[in-house]
C-alpha atoms as a PDB file:
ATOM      1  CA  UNK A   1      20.356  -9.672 -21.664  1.00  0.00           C
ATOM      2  CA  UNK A   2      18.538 -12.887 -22.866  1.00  0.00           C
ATOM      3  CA  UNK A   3      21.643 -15.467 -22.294  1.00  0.00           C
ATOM      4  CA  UNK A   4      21.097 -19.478 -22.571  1.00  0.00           C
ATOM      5  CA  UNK A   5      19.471 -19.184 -19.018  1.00  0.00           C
ATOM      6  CA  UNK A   6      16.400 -21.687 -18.746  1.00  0.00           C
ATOM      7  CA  UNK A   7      13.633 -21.011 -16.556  1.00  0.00           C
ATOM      8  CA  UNK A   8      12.734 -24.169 -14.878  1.00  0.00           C
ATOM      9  CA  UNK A   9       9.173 -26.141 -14.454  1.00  0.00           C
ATOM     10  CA  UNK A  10       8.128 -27.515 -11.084  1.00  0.00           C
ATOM     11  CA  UNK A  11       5.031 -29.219 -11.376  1.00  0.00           C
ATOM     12  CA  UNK A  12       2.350 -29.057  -8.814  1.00  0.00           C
ATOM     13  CA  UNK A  13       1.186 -32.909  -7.314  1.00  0.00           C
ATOM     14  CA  UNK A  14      -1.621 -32.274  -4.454  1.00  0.00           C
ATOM     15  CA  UNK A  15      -2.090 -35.018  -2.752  1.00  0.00           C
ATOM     16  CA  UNK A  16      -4.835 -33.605  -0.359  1.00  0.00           C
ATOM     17  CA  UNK A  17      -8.313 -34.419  -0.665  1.00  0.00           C
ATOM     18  CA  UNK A  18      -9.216 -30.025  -0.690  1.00  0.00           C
ATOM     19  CA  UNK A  19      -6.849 -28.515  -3.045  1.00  0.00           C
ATOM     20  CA  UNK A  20      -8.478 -25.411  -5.213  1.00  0.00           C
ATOM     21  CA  UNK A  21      -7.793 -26.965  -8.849  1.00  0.00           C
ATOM     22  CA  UNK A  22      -6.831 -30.371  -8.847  1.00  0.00           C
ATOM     23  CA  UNK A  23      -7.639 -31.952  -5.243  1.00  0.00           C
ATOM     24  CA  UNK A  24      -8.597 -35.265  -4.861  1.00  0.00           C
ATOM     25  CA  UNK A  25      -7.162 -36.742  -8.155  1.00  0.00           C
ATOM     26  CA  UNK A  26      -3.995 -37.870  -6.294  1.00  0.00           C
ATOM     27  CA  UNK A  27      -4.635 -39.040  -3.047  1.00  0.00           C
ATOM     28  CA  UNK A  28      -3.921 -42.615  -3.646  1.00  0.00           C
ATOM     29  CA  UNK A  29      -0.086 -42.917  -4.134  1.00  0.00           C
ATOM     30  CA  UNK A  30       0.137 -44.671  -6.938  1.00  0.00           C
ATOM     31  CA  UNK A  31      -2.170 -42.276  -8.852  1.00  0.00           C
ATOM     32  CA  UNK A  32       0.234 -39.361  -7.374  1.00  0.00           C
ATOM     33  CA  UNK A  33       3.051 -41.481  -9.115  1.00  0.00           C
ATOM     34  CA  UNK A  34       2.108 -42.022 -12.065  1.00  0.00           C
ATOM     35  CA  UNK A  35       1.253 -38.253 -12.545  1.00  0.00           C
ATOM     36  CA  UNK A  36       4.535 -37.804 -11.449  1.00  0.00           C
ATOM     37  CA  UNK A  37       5.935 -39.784 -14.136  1.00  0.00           C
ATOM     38  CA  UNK A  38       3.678 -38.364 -16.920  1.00  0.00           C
ATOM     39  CA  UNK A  39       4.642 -34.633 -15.895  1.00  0.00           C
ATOM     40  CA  UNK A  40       8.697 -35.662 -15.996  1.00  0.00           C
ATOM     41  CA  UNK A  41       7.711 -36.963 -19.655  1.00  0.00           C
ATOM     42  CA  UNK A  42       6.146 -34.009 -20.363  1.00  0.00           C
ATOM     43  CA  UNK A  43       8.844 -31.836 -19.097  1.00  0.00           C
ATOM     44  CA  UNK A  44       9.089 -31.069 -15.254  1.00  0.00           C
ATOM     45  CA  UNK A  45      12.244 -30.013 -13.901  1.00  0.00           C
ATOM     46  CA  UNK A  46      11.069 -30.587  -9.908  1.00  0.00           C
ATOM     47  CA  UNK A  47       7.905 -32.155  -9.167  1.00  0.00           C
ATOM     48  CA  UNK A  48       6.044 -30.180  -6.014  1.00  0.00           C
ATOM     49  CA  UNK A  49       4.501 -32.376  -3.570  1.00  0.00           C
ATOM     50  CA  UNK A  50       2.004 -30.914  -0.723  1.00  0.00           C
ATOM     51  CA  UNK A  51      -0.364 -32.570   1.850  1.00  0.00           C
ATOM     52  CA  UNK A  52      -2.132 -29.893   3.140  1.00  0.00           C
ATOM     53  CA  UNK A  53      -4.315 -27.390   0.216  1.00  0.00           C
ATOM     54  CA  UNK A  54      -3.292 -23.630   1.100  1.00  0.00           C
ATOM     55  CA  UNK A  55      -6.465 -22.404  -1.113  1.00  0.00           C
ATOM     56  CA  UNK A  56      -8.704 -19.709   1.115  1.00  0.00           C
ATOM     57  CA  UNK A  57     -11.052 -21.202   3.257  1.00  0.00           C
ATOM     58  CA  UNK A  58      -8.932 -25.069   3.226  1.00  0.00           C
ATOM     59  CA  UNK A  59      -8.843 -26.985   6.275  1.00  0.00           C
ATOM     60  CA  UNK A  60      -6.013 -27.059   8.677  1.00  0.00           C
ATOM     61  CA  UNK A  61      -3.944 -30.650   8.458  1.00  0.00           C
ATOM     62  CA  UNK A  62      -2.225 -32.313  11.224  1.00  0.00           C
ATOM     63  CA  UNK A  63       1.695 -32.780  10.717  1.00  0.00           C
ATOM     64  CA  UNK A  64       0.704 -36.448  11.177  1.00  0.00           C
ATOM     65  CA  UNK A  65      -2.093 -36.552   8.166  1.00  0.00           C
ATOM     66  CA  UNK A  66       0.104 -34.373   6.191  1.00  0.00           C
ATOM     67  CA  UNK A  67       3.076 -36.839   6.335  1.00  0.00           C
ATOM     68  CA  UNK A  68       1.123 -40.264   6.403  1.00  0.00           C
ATOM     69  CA  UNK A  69      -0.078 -38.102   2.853  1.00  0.00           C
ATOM     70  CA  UNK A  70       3.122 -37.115   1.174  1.00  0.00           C
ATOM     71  CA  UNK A  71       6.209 -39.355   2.611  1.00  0.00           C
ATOM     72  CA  UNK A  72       5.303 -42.163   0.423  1.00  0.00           C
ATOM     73  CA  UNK A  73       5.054 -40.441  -2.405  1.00  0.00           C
ATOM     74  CA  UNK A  74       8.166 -38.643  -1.901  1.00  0.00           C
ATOM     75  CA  UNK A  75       9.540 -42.155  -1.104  1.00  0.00           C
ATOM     76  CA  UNK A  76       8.253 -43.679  -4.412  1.00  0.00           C
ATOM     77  CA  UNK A  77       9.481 -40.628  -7.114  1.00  0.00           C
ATOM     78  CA  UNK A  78      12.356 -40.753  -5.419  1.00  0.00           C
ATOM     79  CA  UNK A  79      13.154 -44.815  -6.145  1.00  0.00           C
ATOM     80  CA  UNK A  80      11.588 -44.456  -9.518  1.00  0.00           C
ATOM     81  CA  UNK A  81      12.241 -40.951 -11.015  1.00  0.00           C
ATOM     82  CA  UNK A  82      15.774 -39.283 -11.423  1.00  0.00           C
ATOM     83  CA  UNK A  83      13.907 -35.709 -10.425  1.00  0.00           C
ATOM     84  CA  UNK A  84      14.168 -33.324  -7.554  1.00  0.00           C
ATOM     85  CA  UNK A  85      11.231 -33.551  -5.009  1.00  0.00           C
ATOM     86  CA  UNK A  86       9.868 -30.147  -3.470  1.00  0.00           C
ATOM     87  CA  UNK A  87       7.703 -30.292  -0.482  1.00  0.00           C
ATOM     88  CA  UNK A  88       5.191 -27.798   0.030  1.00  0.00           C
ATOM     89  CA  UNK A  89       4.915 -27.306   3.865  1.00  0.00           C
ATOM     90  CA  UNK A  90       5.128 -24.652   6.229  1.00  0.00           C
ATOM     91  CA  UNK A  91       5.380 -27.293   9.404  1.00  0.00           C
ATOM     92  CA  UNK A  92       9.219 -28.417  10.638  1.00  0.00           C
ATOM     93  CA  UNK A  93       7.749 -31.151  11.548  1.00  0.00           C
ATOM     94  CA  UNK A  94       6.978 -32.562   8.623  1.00  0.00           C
ATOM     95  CA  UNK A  95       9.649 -30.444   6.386  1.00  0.00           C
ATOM     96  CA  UNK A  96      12.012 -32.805   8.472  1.00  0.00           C
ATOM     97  CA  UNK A  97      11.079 -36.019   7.578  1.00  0.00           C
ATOM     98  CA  UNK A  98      10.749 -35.056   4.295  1.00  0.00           C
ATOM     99  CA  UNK A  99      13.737 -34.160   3.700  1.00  0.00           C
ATOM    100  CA  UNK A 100      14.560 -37.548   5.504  1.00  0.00           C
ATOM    101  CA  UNK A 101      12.872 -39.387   2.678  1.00  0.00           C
ATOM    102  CA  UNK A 102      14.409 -37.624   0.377  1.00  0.00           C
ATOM    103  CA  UNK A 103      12.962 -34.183  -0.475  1.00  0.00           C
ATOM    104  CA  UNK A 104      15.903 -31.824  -2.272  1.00  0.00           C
ATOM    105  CA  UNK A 105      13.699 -28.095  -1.347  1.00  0.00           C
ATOM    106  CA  UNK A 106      11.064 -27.226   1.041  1.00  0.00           C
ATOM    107  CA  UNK A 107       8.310 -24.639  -0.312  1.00  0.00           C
ATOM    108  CA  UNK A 108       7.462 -22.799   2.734  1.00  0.00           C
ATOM    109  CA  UNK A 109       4.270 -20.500   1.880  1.00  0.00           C
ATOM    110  CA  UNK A 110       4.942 -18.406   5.346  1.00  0.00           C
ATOM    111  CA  UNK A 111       8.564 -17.542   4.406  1.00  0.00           C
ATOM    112  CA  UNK A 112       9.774 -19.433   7.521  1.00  0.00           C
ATOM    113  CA  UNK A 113       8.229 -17.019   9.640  1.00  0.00           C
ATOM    114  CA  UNK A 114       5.265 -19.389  10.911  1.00  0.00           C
ATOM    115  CA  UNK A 115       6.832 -21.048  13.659  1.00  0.00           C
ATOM    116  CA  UNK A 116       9.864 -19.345  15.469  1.00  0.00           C
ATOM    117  CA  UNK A 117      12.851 -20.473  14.008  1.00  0.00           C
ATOM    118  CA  UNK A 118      12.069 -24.312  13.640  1.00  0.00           C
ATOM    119  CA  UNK A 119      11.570 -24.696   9.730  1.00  0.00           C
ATOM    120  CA  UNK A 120      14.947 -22.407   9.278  1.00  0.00           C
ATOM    121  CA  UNK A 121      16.586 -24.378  11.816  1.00  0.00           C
ATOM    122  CA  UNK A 122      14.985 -27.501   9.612  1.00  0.00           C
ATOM    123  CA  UNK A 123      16.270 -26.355   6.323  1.00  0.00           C
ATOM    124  CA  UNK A 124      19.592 -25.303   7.728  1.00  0.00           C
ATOM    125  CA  UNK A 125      20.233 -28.735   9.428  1.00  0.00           C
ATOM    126  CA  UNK A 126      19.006 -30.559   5.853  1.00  0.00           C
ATOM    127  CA  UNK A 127      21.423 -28.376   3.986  1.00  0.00           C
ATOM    128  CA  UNK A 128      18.261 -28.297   1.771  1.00  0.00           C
ATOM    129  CA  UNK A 129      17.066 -25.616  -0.925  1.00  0.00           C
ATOM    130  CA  UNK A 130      14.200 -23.069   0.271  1.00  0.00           C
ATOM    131  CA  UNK A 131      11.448 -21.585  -1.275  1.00  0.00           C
ATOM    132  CA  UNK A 132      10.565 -17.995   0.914  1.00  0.00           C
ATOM    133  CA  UNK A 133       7.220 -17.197  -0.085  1.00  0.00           C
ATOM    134  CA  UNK A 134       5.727 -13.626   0.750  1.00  0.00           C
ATOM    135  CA  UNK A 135       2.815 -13.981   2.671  1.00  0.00           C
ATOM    136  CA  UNK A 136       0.733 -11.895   4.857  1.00  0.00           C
ATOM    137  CA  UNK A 137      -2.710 -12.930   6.668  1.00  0.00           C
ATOM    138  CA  UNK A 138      -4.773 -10.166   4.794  1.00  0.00           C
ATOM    139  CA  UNK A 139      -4.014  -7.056   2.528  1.00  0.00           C
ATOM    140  CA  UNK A 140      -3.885  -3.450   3.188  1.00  0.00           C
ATOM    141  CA  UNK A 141      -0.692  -1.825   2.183  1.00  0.00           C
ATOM    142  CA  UNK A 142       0.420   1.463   2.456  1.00  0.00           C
ATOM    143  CA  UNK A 143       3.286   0.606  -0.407  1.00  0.00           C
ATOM    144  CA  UNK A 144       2.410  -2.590  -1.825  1.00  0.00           C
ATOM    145  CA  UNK A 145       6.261  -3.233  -3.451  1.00  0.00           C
ATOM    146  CA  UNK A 146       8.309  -1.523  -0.765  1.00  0.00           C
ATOM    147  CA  UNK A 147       6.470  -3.509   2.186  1.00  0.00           C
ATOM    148  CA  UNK A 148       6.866  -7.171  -0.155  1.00  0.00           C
ATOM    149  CA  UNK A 149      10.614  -6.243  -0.617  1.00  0.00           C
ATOM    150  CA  UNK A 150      10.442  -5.568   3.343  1.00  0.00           C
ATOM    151  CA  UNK A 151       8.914  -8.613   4.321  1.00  0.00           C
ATOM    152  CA  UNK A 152      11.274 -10.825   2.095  1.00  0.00           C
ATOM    153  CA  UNK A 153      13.848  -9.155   3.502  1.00  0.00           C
ATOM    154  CA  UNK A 154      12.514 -10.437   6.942  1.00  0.00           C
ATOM    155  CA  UNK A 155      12.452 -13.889   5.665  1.00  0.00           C
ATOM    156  CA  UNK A 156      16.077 -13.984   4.291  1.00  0.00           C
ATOM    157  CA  UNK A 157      17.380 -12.609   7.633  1.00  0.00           C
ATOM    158  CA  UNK A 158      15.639 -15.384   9.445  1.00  0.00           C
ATOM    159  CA  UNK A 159      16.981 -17.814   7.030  1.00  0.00           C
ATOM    160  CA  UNK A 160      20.477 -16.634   6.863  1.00  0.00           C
ATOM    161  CA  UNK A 161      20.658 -16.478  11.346  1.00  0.00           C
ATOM    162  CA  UNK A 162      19.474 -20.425  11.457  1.00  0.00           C
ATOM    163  CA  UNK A 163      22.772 -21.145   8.410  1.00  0.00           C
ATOM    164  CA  UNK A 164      20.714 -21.447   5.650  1.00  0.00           C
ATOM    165  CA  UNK A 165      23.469 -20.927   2.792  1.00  0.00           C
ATOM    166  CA  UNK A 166      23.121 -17.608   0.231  1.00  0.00           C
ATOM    167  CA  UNK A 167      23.008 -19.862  -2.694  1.00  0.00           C
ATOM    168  CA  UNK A 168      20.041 -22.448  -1.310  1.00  0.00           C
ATOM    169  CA  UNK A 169      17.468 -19.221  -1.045  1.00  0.00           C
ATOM    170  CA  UNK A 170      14.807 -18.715  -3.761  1.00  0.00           C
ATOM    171  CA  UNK A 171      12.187 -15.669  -3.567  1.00  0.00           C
ATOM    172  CA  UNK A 172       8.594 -15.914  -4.559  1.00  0.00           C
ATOM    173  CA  UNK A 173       6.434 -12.920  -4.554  1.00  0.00           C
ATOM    174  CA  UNK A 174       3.422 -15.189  -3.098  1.00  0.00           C
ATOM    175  CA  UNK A 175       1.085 -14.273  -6.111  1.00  0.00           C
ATOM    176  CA  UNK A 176      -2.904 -14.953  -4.344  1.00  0.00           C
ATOM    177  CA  UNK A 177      -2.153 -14.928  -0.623  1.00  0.00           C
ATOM    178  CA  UNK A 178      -2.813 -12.472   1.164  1.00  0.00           C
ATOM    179  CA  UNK A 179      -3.543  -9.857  -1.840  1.00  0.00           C
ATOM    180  CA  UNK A 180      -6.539  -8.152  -3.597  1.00  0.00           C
ATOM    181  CA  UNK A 181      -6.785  -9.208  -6.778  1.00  0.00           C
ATOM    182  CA  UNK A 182      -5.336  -5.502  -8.329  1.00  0.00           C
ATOM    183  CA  UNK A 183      -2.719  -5.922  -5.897  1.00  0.00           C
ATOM    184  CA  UNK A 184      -1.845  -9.362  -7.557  1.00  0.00           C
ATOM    185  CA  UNK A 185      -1.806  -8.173 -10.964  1.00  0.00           C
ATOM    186  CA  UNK A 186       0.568  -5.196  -9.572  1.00  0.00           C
ATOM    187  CA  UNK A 187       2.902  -7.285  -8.538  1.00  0.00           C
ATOM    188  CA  UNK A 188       3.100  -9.897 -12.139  1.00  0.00           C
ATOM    189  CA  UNK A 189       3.691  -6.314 -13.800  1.00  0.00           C
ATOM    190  CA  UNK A 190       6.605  -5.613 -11.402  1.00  0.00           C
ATOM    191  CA  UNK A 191       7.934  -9.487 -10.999  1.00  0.00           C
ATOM    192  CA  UNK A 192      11.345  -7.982 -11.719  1.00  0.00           C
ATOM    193  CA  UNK A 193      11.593  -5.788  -8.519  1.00  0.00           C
ATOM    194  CA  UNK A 194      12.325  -9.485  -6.843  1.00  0.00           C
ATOM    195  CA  UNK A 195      15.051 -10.539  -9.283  1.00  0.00           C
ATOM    196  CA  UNK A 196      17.034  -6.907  -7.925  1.00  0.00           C
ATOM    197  CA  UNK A 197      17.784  -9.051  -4.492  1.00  0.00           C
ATOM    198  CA  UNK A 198      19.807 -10.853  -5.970  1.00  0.00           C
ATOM    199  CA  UNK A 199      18.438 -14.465  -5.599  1.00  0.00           C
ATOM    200  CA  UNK A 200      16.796 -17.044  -7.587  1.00  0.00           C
ATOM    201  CA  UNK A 201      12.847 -16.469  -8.037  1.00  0.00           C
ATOM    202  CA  UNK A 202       9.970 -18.532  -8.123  1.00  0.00           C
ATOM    203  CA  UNK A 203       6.353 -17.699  -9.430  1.00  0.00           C
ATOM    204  CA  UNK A 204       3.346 -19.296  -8.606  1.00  0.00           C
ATOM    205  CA  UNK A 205       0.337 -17.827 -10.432  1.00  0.00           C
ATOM    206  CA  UNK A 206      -0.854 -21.252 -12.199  1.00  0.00           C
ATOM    207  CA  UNK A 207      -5.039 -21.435 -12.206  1.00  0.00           C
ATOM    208  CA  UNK A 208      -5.198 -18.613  -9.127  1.00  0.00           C
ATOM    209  CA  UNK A 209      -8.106 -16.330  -8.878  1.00  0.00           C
ATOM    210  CA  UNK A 210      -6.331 -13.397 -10.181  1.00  0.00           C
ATOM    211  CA  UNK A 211      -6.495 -15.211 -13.426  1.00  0.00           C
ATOM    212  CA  UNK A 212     -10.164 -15.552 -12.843  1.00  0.00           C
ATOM    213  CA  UNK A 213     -10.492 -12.217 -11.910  1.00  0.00           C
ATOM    214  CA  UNK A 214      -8.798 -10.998 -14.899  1.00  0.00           C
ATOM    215  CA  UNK A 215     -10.469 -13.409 -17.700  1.00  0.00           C
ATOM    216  CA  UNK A 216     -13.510 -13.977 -15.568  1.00  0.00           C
ATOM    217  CA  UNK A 217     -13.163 -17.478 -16.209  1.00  0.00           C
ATOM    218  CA  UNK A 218     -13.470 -20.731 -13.805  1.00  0.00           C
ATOM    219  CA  UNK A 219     -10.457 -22.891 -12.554  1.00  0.00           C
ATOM    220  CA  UNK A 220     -10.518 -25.123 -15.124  1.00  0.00           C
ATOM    221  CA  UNK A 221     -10.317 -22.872 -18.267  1.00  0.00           C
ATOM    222  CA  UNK A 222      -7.081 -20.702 -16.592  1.00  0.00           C
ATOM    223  CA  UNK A 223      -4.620 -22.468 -18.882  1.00  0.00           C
ATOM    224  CA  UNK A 224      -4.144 -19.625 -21.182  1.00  0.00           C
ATOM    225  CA  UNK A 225      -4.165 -16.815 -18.719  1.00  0.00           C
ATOM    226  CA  UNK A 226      -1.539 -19.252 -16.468  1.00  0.00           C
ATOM    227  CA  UNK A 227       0.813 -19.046 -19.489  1.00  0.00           C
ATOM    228  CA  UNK A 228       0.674 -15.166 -19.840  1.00  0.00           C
ATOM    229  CA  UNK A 229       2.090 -15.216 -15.924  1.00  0.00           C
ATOM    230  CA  UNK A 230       4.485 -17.720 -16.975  1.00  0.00           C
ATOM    231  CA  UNK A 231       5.858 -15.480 -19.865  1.00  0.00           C
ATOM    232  CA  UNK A 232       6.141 -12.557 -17.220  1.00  0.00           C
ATOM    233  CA  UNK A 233       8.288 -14.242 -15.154  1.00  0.00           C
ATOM    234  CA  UNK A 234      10.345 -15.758 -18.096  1.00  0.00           C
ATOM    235  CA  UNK A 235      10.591 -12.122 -19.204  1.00  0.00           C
ATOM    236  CA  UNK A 236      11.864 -11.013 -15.678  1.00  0.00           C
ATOM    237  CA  UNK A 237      14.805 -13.823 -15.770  1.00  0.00           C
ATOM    238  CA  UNK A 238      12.577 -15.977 -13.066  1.00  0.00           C
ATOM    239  CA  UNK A 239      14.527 -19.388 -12.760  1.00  0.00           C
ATOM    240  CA  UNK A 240      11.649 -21.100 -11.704  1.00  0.00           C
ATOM    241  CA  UNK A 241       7.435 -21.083 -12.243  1.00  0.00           C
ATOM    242  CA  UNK A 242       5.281 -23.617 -10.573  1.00  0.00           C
ATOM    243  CA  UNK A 243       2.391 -25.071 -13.042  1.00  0.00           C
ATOM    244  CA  UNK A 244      -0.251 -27.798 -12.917  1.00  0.00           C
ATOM    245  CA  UNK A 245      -0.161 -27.456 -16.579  1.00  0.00           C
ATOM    246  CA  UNK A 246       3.343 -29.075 -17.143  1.00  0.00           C
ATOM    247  CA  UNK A 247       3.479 -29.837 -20.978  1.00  0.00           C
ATOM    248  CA  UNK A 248       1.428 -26.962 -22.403  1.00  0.00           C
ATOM    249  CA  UNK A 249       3.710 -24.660 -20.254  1.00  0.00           C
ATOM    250  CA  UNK A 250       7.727 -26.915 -21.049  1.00  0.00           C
ATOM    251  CA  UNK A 251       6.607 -26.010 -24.830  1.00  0.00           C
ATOM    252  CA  UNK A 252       5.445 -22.277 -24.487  1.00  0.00           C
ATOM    253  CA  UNK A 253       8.649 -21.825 -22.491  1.00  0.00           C
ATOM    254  CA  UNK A 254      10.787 -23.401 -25.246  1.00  0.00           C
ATOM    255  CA  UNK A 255       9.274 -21.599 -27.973  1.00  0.00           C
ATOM    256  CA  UNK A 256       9.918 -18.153 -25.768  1.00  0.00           C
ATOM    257  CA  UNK A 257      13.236 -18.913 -24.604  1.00  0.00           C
ATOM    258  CA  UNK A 258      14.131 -19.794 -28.454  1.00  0.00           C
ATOM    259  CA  UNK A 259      13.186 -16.807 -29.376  1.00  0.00           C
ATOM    260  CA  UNK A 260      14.935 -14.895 -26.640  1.00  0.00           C
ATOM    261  CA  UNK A 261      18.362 -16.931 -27.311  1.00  0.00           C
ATOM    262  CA  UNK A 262      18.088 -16.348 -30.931  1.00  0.00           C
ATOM    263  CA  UNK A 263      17.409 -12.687 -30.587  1.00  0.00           C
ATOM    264  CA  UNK A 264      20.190 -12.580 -27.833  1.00  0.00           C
ATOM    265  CA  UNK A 265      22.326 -14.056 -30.703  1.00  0.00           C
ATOM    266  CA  UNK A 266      21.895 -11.833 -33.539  1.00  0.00           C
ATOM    267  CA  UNK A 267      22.579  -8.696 -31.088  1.00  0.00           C
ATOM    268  CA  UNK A 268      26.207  -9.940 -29.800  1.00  0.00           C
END
């Protein structure tokens, strides 16, 4: 079960004034590049930039401010750092030039379902990697799992009519949008119902309020409840989880995945 497979780190660089954990440390550029650098030494796989904080309540961001935001940092990891660049948008607009400057995967929170067919069309044209988050304006399910599967399902159509290749599609269960907080934690105890599509996964649960809700605890003392999601989704075979907490979360992965390979070992 547990072969050498090695769930990978993005790490999360806001540079939006707003964002719910970390916003306003890395508006300048060069402070979003040097972060950038410290969280490849400290083991990030991808780094994820955004320009526009999707936290409840944020203010909406002009494709213009979002870009005049992100496309020089983009520009700069790219000429100094030997790492893939993720984009957190849900706009064509700016998923486009992104990928223009350089951008390998566009994290689309809607699940390119936000503006009729232009971010699939985007991706498509950039031959670029995809992040389809599940998302859904407010909760109230009637099946929580069946209508998530459903929804996905939606997404992957849409992606697959505009040419987005099989193998450029990752899945993300869209952990805090959208969900009650006992809907949340139903859905990190079933993160494996994703991984039966058939496609890469993605979890984002780093610092969100279902950790809060859980450990009663503010943003900024979430690190230990963030690295009980990112075990889940280890656990589950998730090739990807998204973390502000890069280093504490590259050696709790190691230590698991050590564990797993060695155990994986002894049993063949």
């Amino acid at each position: 079960m547990h072969s050498k497979r090695h769930t990978k780190l993005m790490g999360i660089l806001n540079c939006t004034p707003d964002s719910f954990s970390d916003g306003g440390s890395f508006l300048a550029v060069d402070a979003a590049l040097k972060r950038a650098e410290e969280m490849v030494r400290e083991g990030a796989d991808i780094i994820d930039v955004g320009g526009e904080s999707t936290r409840p309540g944020s203010s909406f961001v002009s494709a213009e401010e979002e870009m005049e935001r992100i496309l020089p940092v983009i520009e700069g990891i790219r000429r100094n750092l030997e790492v893939p660049v993720s984009v957190d948008t849900y706009k064509a607009e700016v998923a486009k030039e992104a990928l223009r400057a350089g951008a390998h995967i566009i994290n689309d929170i809607h699940g390119l379902r936000f503006d009729h067919g232009e971010m699939a069309k985007t991706v498509a044209e950039g031959d670029a990697l995809c992040v389809l988050m599940h998302f859904r304006a407010s909760s109230g399910y009637t099946d929580l799992k069946k209508e998530v599967l459903q929804d996905l399902r939606e997404s992957i159509h849409i992606a697959k009519a505009a040419g987005i290749k099989e193998e450029n599609i990752i899945l993300d269960p869209g952990i805090g949008f959208g969900k009650t907080p006992e809907e949340n934690l139903e859905l990190l105890g079933e993160l494996s119902l994703l991984k039966q599509m058939g496609y890469p996964c993605l979890l984002g649960a780093s610092r969100k309020s279902v950790i809060g809700f859980a450990l009663d605890l503010p943003v900024g003392e979430r690190l230990e409840g963030t690295l009980a999601t990112t075990a889940l989704a280890v656990l589950a075979g998730y090739e990807y989880v998204r973390v502000h907490d890069v280093k504490e979360n590259a050696r709790f992965i190691k230590m698991l995945e050590t564990v797993l390979w060695t155990r994986s070992g002894s049993e063949a």
